[in-house]
Each structure stands twice: as structure tokens, then as C-alpha cells.
PDB file of N, CA and C in Angstrom:
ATOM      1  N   UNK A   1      34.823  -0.694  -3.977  1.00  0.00           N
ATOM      2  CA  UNK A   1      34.145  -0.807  -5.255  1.00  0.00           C
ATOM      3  C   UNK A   1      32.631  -0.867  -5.034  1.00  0.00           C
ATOM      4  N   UNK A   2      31.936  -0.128  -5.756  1.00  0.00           N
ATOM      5  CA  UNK A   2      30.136  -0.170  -5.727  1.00  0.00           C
ATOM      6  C   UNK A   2      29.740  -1.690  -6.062  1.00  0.00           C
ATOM      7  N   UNK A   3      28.753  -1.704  -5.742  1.00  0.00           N
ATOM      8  CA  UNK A   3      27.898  -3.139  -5.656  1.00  0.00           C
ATOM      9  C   UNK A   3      27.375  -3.002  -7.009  1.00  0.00           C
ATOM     10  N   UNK A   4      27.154  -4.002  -7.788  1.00  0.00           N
ATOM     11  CA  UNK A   4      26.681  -3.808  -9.322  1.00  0.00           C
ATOM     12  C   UNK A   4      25.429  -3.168  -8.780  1.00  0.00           C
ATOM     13  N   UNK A   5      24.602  -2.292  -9.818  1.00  0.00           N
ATOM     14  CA  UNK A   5      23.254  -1.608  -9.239  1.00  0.00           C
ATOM     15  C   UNK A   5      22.264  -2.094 -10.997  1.00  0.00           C
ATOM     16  N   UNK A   6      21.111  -2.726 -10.771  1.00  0.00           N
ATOM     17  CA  UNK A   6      20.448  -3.487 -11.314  1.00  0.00           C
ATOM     18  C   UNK A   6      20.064  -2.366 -12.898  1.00  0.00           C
ATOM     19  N   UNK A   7      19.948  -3.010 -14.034  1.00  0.00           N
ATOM     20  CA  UNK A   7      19.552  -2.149 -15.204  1.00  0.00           C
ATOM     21  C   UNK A   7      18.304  -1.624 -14.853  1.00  0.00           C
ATOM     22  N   UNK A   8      17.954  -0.617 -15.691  1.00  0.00           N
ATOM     23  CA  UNK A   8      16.618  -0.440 -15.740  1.00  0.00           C
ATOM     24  C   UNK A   8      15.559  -0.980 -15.880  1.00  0.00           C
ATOM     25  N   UNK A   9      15.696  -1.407 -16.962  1.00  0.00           N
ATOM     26  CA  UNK A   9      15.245  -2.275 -17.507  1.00  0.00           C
ATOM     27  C   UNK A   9      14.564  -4.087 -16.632  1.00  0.00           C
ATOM     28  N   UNK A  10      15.691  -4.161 -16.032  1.00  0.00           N
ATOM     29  CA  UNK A  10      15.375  -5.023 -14.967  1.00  0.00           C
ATOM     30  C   UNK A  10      14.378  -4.901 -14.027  1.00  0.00           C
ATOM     31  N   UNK A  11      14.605  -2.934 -13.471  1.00  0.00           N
ATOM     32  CA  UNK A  11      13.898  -2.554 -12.476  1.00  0.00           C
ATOM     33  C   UNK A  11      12.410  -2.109 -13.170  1.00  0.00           C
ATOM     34  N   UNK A  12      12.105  -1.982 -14.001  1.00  0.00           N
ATOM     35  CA  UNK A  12      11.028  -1.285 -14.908  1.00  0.00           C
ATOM     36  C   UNK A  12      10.331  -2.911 -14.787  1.00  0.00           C
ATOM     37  N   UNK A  13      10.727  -3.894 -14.993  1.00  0.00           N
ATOM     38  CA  UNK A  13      10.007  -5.247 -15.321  1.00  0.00           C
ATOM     39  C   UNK A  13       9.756  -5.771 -13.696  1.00  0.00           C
ATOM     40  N   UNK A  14      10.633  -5.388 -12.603  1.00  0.00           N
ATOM     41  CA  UNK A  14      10.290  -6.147 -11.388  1.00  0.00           C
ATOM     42  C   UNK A  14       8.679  -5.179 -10.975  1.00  0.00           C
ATOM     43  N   UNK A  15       9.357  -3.993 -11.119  1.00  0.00           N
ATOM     44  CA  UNK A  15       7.726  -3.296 -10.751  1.00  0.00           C
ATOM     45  C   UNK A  15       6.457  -3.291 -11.536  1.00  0.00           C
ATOM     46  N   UNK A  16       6.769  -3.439 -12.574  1.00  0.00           N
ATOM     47  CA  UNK A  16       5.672  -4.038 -14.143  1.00  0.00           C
ATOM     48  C   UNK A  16       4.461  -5.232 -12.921  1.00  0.00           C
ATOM     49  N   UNK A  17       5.988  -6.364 -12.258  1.00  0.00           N
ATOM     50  CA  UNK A  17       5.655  -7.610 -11.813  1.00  0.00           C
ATOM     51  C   UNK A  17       4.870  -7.523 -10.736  1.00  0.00           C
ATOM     52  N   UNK A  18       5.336  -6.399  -9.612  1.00  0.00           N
ATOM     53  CA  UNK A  18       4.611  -6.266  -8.431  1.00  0.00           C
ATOM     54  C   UNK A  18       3.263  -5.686  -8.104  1.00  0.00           C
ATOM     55  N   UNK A  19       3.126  -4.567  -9.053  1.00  0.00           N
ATOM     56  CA  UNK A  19       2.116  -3.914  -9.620  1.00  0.00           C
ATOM     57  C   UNK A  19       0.912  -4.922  -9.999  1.00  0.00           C
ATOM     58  N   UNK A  20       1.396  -5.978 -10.833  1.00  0.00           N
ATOM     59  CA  UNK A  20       0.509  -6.927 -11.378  1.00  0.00           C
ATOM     60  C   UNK A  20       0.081  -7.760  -9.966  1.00  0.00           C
ATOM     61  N   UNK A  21       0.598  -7.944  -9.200  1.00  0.00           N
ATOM     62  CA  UNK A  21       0.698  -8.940  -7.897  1.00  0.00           C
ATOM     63  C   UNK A  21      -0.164  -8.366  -7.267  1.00  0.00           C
ATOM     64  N   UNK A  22      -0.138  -7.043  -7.075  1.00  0.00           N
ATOM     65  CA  UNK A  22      -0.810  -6.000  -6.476  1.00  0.00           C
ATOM     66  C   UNK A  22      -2.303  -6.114  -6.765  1.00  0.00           C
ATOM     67  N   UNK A  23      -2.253  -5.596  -8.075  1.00  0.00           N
ATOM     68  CA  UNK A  23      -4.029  -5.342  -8.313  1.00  0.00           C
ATOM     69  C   UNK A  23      -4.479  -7.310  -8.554  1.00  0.00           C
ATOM     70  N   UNK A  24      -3.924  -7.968  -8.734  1.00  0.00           N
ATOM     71  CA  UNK A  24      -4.320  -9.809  -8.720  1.00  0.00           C
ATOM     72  C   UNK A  24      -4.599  -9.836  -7.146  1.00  0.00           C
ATOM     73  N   UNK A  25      -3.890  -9.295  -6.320  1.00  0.00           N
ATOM     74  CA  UNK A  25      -4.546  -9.529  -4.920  1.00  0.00           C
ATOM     75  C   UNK A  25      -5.649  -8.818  -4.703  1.00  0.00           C
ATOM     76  N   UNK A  26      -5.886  -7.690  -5.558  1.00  0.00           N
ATOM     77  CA  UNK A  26      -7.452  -6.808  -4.817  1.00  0.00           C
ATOM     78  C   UNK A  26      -8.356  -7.264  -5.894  1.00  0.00           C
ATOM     79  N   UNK A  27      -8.188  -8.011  -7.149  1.00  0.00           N
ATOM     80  CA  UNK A  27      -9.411  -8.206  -7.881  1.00  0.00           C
ATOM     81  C   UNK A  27      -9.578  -9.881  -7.524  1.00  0.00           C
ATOM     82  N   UNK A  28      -8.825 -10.518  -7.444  1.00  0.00           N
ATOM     83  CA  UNK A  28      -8.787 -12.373  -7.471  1.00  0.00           C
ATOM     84  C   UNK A  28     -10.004 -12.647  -6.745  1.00  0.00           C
ATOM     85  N   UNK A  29     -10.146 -11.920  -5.200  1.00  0.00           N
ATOM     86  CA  UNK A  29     -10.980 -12.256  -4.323  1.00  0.00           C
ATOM     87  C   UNK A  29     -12.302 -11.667  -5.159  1.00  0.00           C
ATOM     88  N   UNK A  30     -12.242 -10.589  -5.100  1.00  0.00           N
ATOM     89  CA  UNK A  30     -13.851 -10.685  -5.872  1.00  0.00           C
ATOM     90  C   UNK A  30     -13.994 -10.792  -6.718  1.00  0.00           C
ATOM     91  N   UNK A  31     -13.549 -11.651  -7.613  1.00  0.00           N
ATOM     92  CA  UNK A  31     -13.690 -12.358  -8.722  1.00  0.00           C
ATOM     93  C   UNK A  31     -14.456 -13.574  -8.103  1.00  0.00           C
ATOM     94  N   UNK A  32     -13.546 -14.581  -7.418  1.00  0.00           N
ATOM     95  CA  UNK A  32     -13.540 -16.035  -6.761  1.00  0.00           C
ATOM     96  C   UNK A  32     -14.873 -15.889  -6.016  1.00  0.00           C
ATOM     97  N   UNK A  33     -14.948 -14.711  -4.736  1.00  0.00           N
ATOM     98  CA  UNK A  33     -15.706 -14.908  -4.091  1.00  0.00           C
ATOM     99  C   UNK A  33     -16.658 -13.477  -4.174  1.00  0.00           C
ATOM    100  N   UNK A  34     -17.894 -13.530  -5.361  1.00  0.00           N
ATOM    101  CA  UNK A  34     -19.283 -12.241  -5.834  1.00  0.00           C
ATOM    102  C   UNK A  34     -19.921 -12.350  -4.931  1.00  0.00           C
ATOM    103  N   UNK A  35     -20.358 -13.853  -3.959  1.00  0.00           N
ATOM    104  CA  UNK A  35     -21.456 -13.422  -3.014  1.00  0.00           C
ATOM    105  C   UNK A  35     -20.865 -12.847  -1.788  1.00  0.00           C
ATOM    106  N   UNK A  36     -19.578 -13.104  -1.656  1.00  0.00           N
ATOM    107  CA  UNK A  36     -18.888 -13.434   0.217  1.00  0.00           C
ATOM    108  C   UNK A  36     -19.192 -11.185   0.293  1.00  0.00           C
ATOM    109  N   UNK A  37     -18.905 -11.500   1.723  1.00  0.00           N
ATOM    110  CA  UNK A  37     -19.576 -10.164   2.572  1.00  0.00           C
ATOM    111  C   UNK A  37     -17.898  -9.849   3.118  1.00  0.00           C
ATOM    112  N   UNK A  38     -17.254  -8.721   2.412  1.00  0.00           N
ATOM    113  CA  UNK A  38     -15.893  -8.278   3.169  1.00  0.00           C
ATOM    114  C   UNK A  38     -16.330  -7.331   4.334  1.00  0.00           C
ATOM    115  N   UNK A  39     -16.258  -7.963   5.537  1.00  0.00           N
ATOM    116  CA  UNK A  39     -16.711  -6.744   6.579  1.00  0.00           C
ATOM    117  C   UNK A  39     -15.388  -6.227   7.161  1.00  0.00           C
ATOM    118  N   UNK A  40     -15.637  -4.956   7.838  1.00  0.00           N
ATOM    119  CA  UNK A  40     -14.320  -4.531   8.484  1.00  0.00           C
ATOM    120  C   UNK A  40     -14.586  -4.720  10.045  1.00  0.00           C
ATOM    121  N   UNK A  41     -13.690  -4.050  10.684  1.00  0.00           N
ATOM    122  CA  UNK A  41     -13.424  -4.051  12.209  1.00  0.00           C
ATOM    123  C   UNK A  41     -14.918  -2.590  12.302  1.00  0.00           C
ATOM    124  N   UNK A  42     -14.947  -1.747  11.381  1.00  0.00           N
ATOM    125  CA  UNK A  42     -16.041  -0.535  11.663  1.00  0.00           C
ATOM    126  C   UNK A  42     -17.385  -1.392  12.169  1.00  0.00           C
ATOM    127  N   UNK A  43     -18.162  -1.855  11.198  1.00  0.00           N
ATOM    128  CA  UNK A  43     -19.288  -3.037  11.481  1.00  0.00           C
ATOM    129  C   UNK A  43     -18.952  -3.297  12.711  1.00  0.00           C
ATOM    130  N   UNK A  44     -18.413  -4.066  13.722  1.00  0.00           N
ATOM    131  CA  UNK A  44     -18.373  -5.010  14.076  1.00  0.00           C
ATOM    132  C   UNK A  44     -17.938  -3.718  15.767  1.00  0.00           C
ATOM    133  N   UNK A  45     -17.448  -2.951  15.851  1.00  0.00           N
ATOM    134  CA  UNK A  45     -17.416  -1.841  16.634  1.00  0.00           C
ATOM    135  C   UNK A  45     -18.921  -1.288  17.027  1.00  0.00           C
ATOM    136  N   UNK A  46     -19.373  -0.888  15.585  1.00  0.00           N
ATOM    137  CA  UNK A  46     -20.568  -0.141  15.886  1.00  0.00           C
ATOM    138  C   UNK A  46     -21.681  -1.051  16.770  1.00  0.00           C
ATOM    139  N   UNK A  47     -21.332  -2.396  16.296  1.00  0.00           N
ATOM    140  CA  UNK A  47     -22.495  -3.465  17.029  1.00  0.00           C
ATOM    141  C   UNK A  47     -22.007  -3.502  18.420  1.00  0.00           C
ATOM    142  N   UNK A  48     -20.786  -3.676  18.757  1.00  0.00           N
ATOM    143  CA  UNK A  48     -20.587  -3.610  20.050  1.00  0.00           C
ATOM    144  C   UNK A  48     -20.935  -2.252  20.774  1.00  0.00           C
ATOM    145  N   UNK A  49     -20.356  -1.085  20.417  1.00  0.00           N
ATOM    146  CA  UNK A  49     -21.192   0.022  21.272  1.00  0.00           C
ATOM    147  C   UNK A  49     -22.823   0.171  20.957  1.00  0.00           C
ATOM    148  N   UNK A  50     -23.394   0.000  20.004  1.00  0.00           N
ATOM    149  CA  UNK A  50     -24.995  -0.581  19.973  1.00  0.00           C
ATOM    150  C   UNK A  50     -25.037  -1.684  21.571  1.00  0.00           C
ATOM    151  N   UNK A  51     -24.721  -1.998  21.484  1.00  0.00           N
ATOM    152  CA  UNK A  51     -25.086  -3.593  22.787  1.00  0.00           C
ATOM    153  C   UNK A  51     -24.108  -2.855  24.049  1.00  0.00           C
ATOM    154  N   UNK A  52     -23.537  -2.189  24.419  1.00  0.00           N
ATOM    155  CA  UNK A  52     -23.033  -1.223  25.094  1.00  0.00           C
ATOM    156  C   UNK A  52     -23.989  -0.011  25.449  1.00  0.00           C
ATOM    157  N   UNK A  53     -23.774   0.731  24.694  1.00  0.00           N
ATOM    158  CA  UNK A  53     -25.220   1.963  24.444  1.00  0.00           C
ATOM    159  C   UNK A  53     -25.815   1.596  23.744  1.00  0.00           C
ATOM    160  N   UNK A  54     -27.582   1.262  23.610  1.00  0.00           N
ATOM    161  CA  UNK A  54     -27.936   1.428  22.531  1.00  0.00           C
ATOM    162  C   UNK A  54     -28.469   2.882  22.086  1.00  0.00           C
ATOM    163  N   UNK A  55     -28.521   3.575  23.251  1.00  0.00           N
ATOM    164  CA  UNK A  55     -29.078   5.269  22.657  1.00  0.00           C
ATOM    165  C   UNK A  55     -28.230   6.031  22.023  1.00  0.00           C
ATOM    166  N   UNK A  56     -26.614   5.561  22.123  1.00  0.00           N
ATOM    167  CA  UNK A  56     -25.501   6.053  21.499  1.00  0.00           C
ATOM    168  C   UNK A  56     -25.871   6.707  19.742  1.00  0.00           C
ATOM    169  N   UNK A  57     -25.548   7.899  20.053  1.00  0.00           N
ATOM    170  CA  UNK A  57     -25.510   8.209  18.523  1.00  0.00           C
ATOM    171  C   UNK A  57     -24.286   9.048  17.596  1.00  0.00           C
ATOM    172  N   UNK A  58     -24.266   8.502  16.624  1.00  0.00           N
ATOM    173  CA  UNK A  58     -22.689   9.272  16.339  1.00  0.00           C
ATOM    174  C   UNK A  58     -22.832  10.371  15.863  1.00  0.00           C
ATOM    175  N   UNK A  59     -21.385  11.106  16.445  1.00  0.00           N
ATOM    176  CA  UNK A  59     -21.346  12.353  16.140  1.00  0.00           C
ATOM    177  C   UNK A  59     -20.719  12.903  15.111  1.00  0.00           C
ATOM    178  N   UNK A  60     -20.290  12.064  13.874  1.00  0.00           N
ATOM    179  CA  UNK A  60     -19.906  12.057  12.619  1.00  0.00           C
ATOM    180  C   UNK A  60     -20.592  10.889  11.778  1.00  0.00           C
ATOM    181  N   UNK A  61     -20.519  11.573  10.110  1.00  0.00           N
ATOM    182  CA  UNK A  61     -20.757  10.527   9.645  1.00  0.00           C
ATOM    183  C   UNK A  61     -19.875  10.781   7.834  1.00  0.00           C
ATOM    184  N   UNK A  62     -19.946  10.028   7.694  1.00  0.00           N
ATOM    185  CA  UNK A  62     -18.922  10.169   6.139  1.00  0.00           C
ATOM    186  C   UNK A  62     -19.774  11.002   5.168  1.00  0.00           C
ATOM    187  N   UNK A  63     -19.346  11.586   4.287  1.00  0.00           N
ATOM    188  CA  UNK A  63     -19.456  12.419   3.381  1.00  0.00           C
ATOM    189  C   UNK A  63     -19.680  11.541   1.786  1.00  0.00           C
ATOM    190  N   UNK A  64     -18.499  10.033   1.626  1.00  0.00           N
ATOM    191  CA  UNK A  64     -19.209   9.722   0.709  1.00  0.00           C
ATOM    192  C   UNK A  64     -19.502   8.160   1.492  1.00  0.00           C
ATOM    193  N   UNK A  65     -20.600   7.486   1.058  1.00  0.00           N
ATOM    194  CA  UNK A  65     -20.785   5.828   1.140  1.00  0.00           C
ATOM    195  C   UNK A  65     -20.586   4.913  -0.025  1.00  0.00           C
ATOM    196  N   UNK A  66     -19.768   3.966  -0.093  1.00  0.00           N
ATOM    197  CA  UNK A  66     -19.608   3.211  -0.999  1.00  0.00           C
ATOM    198  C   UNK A  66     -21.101   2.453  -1.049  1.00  0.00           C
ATOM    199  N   UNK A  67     -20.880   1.838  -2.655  1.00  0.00           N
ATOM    200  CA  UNK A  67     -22.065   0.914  -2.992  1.00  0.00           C
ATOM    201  C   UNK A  67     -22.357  -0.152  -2.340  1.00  0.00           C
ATOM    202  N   UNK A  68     -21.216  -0.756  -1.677  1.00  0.00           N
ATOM    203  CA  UNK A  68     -21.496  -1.901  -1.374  1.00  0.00           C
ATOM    204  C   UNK A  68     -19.904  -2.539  -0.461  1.00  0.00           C
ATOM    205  N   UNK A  69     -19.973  -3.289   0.445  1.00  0.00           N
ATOM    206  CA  UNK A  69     -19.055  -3.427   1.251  1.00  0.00           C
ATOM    207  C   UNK A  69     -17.503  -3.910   0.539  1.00  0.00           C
ATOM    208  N   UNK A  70     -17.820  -4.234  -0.981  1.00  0.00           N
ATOM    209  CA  UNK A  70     -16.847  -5.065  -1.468  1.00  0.00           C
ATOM    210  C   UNK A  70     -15.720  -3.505  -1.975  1.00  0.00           C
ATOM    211  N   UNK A  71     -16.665  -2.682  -2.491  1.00  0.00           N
ATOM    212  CA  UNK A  71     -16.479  -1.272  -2.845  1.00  0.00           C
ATOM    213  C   UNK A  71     -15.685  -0.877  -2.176  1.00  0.00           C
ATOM    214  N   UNK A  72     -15.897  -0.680  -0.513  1.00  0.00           N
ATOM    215  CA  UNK A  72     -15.525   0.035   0.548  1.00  0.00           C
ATOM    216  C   UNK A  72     -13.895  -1.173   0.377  1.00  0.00           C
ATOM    217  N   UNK A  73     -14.051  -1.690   0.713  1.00  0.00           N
ATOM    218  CA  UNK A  73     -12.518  -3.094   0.797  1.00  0.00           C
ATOM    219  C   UNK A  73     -12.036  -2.715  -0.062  1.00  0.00           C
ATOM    220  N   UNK A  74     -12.047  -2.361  -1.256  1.00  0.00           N
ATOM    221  CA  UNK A  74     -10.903  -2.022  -2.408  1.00  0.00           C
ATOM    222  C   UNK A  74     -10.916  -1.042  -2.143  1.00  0.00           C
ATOM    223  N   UNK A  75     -11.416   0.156  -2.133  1.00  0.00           N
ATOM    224  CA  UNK A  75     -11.096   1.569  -1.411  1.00  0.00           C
ATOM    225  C   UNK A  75      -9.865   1.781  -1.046  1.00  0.00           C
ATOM    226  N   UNK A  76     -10.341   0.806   0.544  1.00  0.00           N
ATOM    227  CA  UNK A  76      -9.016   0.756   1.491  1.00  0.00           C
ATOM    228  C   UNK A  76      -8.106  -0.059   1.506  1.00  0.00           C
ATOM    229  N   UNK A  77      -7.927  -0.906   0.277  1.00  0.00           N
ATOM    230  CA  UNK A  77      -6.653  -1.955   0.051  1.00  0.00           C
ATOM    231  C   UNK A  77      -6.134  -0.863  -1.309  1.00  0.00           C
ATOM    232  N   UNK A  78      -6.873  -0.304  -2.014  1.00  0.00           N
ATOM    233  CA  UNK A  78      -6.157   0.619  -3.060  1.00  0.00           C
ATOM    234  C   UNK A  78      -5.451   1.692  -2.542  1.00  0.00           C
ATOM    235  N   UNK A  79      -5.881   2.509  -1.357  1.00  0.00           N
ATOM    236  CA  UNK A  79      -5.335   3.139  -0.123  1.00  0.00           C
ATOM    237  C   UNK A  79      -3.701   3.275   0.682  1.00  0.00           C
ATOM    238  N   UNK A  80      -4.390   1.352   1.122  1.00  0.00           N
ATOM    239  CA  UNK A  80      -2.600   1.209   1.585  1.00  0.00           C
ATOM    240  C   UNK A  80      -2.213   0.705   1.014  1.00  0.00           C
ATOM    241  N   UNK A  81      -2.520   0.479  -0.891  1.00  0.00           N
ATOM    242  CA  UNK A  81      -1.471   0.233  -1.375  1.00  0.00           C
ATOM    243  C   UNK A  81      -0.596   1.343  -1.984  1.00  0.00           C
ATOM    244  N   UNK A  82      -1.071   2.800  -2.489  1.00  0.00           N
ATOM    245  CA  UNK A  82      -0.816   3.875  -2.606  1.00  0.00           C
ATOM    246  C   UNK A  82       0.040   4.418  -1.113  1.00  0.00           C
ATOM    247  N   UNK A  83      -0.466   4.068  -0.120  1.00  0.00           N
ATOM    248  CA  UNK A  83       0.622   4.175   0.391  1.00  0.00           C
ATOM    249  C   UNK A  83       1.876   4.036   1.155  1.00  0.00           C
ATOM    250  N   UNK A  84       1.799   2.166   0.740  1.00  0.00           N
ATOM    251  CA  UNK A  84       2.858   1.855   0.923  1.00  0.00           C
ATOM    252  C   UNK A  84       4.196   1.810  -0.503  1.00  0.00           C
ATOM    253  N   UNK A  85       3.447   2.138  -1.339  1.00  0.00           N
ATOM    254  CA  UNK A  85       4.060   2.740  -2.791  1.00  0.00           C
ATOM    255  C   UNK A  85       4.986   4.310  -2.271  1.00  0.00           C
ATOM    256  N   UNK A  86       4.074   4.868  -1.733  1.00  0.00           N
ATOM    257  CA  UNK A  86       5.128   6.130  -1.420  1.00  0.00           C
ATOM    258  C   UNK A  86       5.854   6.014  -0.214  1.00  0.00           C
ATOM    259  N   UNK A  87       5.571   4.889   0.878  1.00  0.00           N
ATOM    260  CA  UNK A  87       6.885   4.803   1.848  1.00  0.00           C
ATOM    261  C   UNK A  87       8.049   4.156   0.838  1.00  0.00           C
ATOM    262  N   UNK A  88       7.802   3.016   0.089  1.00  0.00           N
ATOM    263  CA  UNK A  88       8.801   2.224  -0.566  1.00  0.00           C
ATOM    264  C   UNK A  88       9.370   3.402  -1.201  1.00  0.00           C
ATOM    265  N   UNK A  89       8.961   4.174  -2.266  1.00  0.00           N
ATOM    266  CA  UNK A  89       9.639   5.244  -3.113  1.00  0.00           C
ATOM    267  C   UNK A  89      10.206   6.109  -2.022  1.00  0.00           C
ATOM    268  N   UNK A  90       9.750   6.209  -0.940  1.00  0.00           N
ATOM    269  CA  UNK A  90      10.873   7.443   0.232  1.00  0.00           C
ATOM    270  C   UNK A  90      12.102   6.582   0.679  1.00  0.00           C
ATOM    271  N   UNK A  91      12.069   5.092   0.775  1.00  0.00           N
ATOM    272  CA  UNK A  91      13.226   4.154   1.240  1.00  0.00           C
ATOM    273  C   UNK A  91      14.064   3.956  -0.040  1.00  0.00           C
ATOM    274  N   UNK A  92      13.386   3.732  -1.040  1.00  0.00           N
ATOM    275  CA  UNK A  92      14.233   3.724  -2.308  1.00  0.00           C
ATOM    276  C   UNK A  92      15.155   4.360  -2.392  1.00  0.00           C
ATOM    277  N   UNK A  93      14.807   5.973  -2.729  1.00  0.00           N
ATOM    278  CA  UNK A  93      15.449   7.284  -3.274  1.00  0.00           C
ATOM    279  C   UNK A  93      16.187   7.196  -1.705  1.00  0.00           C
ATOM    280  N   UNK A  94      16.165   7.341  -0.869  1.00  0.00           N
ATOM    281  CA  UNK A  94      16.925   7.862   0.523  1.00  0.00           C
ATOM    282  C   UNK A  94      17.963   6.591   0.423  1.00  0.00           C
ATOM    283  N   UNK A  95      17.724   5.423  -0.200  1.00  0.00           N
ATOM    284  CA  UNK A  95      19.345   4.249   0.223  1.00  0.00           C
ATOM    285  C   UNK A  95      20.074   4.751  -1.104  1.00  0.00           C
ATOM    286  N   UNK A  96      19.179   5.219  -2.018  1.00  0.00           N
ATOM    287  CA  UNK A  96      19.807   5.449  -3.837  1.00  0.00           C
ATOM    288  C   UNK A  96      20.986   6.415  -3.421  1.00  0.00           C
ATOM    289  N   UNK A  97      20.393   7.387  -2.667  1.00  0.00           N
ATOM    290  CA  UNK A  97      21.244   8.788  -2.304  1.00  0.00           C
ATOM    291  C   UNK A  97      22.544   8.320  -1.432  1.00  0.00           C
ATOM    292  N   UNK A  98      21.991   7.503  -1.151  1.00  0.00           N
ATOM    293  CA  UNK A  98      23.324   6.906   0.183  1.00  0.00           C
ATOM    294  C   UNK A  98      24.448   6.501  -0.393  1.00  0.00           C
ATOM    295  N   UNK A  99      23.623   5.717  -1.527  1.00  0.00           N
ATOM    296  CA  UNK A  99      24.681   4.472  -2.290  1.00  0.00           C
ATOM    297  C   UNK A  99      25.661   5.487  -3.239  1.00  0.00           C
ATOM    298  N   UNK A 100      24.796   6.787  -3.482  1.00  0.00           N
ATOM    299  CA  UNK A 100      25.843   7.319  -4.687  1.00  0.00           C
ATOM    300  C   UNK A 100      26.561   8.312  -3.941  1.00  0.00           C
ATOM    301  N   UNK A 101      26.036   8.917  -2.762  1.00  0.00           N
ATOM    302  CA  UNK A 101      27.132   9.533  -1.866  1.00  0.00           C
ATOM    303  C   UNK A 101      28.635   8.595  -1.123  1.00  0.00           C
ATOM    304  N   UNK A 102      28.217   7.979  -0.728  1.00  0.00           N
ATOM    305  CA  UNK A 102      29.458   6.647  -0.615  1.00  0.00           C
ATOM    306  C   UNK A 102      30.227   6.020  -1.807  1.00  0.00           C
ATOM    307  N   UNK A 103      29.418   5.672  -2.782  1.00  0.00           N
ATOM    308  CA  UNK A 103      30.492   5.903  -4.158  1.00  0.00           C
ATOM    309  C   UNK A 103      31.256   6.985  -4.655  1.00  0.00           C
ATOM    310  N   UNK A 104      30.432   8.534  -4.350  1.00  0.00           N
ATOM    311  CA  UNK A 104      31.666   9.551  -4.918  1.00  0.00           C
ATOM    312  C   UNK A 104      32.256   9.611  -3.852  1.00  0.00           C
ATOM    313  N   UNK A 105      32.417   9.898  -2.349  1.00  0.00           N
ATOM    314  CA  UNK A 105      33.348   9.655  -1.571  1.00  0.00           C
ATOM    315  C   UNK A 105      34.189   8.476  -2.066  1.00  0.00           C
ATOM    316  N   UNK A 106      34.047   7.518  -2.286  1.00  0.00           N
ATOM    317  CA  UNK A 106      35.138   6.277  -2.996  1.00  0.00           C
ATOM    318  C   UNK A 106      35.690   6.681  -4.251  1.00  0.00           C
ATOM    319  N   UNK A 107      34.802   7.605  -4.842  1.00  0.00           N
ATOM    320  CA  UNK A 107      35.600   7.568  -6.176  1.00  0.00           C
ATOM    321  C   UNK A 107      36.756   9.092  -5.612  1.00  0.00           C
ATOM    322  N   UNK A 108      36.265   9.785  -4.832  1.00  0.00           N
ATOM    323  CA  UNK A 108      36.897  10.907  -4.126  1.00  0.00           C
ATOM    324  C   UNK A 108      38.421  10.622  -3.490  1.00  0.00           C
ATOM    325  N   UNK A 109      38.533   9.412  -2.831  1.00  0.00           N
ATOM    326  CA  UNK A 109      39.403   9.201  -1.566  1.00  0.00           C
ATOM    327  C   UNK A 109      40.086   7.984  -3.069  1.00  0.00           C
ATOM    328  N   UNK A 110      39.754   7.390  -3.627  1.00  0.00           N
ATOM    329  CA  UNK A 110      40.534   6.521  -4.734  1.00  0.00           C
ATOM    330  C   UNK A 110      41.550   7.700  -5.557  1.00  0.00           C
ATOM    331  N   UNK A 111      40.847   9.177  -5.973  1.00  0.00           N
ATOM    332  CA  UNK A 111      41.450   9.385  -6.868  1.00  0.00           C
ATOM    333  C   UNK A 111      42.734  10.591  -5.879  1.00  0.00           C
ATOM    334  N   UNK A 112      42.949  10.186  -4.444  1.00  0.00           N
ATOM    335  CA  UNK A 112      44.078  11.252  -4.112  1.00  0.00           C
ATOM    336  C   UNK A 112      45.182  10.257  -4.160  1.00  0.00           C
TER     337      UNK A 112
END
């Protein structure tokens, strides 16, 4: 027998919920904290090969620059959250497919 599989409705309101969880984690902080400085691991690289080489010069450079470091941090938390949204939706649909291939095999092998 299939495992009860959740209403829509249910599922439409858990992701409503996570979604909300989601963007409350990338706005809360800069809300709470307007002056604090979000630096990344980039900063903090470039200073070390500076004090390593300082004649070092790079041989790329970005195309766009954010306004301001807080800018750049939501960027890349809006980023992996987009895409851990599309690994979850590839694990979703791939167990969904599983679950209803193993049910018509059950409903297959029930009805000989």
C-alpha cells in the first residue's frame, strides 16, 4: 500500500513557509546589523597574496561591482539559494517518479 502523500495544499503552505525563512535569513541581518562589514574569504585572499606578492597583479577582473559589500552577500546568498531550490526540485521530482513507479507496479502485481 502507498504511503499517504501530503495535500497540496499542505505542500503549497510548507513552501509559502520556507521561502519566508529564506528571504528572513538574507534580510534580518541587514536589517539588525546597517553598520556591520559582511566580508568574504575574496578580501581576505587578495590581502594575503598582496603580503605574499605585492607586485602581483590580477589577471581578471569582474564585469559588474556591487555597491557595497552587503550588496555583494545577498548576491551570493540569493545565488545558493536559487540553487539549492533547483537541487531540492531535481530530488523532489526524481523520489515523486520513484514513488509513483513503485505504486503502479503495486497497483500492477495487486491486480493479477
Amino acid at each position: 500500500m502507498m504511503k499517504s502523500v501530503p495535500k497540496k495544499s499542505n505542500s503549497m503552505k510548507l513552501t509559502v513557509i520556507l521561502l519566508a525563512l529564506v528571504l528572513a535569513i538574507i534580510i534580518i541581518p541587514q536589517v539588525i546589523h546597517t553598520d556591520a562589514e559582511f566580508g568574504g574569504a575574496d578580501g581576505e585572499a587578495e590581502a594575503l597574496i598582496t603580503e605574499i606578492n605585492p607586485g602581483y597583479e590580477a589577471w581578471f577582473s569582474s564585469f559588474y561591482e556591487p555597491a557595497s559589500g552587503e550588496i555583494e552577500s545577498l548576491l551570493f546568498a540569493s545565488q545558493a539559494a536559487l540553487g539549492a531550490g533547483i537541487v531540492g526540485y531535481y530530488i523532489g521530482t526524481t523520489r515523486t517518479k520513484k514513488k509513483v513507479r513503485d505504486y503502479m507496479e503495486e497497483v500492477k502485481n495487486d491486480n493479477r
